[in-house]
Protein backbone atom coordinates (compact mmCIF):
# COMPACT_ATOMS: atom_id res chain seq x y z
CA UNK A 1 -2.58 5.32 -1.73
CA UNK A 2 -1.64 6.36 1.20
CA UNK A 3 1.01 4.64 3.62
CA UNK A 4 -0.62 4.86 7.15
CA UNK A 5 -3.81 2.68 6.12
CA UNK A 6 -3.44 -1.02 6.18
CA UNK A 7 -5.32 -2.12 3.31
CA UNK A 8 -5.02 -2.51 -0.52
CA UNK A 9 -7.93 -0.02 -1.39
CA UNK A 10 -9.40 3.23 0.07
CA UNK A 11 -12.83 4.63 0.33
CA UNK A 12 -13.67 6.05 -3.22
CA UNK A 13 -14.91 9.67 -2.48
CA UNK A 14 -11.04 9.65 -0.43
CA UNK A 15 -8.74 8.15 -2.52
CA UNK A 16 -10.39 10.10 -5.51
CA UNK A 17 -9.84 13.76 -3.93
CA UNK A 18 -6.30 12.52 -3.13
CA UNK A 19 -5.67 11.15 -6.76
CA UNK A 20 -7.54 14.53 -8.20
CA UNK A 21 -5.14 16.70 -5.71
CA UNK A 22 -2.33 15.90 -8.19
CA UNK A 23 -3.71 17.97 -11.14
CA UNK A 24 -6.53 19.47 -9.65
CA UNK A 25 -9.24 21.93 -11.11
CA UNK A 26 -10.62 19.88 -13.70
CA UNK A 27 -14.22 19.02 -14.85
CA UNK A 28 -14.84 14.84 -14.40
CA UNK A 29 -13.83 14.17 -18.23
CA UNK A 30 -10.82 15.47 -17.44
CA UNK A 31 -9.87 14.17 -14.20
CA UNK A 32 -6.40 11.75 -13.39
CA UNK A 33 -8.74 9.69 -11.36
CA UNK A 34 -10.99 9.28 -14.23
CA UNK A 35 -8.32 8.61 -16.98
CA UNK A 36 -6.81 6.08 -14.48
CA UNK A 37 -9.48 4.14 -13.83
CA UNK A 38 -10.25 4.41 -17.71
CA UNK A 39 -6.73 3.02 -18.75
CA UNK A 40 -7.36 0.24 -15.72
CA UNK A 41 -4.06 1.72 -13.67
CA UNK A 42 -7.30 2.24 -10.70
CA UNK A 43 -10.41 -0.11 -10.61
CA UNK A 44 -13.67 0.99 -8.81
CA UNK A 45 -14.77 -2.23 -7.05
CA UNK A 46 -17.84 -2.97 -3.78
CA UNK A 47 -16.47 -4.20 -0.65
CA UNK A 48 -19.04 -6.15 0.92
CA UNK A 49 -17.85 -5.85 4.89
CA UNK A 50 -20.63 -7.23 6.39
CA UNK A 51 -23.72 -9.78 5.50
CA UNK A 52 -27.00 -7.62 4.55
CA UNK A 53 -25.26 -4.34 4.74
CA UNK A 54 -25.07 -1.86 2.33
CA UNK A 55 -21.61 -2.42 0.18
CA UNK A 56 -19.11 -0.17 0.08
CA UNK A 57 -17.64 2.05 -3.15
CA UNK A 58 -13.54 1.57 -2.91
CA UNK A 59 -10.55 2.36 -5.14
CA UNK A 60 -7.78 0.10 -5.55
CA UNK A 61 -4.47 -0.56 -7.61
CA UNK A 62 -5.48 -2.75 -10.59
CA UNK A 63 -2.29 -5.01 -10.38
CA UNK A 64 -1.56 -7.00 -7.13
CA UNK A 65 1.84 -6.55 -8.06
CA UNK A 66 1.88 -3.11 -8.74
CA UNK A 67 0.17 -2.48 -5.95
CA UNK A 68 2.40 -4.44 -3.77
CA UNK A 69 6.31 -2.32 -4.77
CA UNK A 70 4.14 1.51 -4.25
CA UNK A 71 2.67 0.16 -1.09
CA UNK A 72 6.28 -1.23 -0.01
CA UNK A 73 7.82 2.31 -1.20
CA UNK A 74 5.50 4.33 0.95
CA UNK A 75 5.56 1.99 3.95
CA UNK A 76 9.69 2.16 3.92
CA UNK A 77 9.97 6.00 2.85
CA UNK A 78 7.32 6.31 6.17
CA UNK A 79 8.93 3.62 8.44
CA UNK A 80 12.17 2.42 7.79
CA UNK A 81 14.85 3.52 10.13
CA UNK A 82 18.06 3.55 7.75
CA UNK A 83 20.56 3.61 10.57
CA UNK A 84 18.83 0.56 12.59
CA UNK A 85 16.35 -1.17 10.46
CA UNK A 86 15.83 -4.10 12.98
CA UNK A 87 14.43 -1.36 14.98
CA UNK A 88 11.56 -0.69 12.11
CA UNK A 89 10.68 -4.72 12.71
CA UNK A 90 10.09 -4.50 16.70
CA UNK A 91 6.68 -5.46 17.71
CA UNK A 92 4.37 -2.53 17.75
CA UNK A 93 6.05 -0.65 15.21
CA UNK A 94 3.88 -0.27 11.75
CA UNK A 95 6.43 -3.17 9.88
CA UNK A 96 5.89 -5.87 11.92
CA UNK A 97 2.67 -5.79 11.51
CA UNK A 98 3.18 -7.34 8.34
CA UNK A 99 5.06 -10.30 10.32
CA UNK A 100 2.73 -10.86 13.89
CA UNK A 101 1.43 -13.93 12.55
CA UNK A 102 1.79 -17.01 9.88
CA UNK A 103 -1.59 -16.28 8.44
CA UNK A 104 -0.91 -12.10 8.12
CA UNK A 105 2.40 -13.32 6.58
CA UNK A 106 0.76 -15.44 4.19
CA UNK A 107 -1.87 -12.72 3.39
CA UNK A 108 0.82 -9.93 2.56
CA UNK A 109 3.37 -12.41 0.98
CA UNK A 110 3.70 -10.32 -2.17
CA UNK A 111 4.09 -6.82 -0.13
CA UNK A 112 6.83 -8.51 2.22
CA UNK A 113 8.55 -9.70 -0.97
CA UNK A 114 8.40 -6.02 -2.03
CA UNK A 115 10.42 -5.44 0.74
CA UNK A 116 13.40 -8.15 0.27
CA UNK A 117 16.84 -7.39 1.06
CA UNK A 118 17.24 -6.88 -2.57
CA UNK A 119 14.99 -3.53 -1.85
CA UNK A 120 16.84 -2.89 0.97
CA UNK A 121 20.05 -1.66 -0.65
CA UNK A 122 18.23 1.34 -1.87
CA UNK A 123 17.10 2.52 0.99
CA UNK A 124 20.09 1.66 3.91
CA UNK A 125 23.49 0.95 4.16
CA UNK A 126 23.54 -2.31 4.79
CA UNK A 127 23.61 -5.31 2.23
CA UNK A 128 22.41 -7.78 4.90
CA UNK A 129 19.44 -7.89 6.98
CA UNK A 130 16.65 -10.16 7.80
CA UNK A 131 13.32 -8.30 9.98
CA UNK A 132 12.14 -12.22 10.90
CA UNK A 133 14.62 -14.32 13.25
């Protein structure tokens, strides 16, 4: 999915083109985004965003987990600064958004543990750093 939107699923008709981009110029039978969703990698779900209104048609990752180490991936290949990753955690910057409150914390507990300092190693020099004081 992609890295700049800050939520587990995308609008169907989007996330299919970018899914279909991959191997493009195929009839719906032969589509990735239809053989994913087929072999459960992708689930087509409703979002219901408002009382009385009209749901709407999303894509998402079928495995919280799963879901949680590509989201993780993008969001550091986007965001991390390898030379100064405390400077990826200052407030306003697209990572600490993950940390601005307990309850956000709580809600993205499994995508913040996708980014331990276990993760970390891959992707900077350093062995130890901690984003939260």
């Amino acid at each position: 999915m992609h890295s700049t939107e800050r939520t587990r699923w995308l609008p169907y008709e989007k996330a299919k083109k970018s899914v279909d981009a991959i191997l493009p110029g195929k009839d719906y039978q032969h589509t990735l985004s239809r053989h994913l969703i087929v072999e459960g990698v992708l689930a087509e779900d409703l979002l219901y965003l408002q009382r009385g209104k009209k749901p709407k048609r999303i894509l998402r990752f079928s495995y919280e987990r799963f879901a949680d180490h590509r989201i993780a991936k993008l969001m550091l290949e986007t965001h991390l600064d390898k030379k100064n990753p405390e400077r990826s955690f200052k407030n306003g910057r697209p990572l600490a958004a993950f940390f601005k409150d307990h309850y956000t914390y709580w809600l993205n507990q499994g995508l913040i543990g996708a980014t331990t300092a276990r993760n970390f190693s891959m992707w900077t020099a350093r062995t130890r750093f901690t984003p939260c004081p």
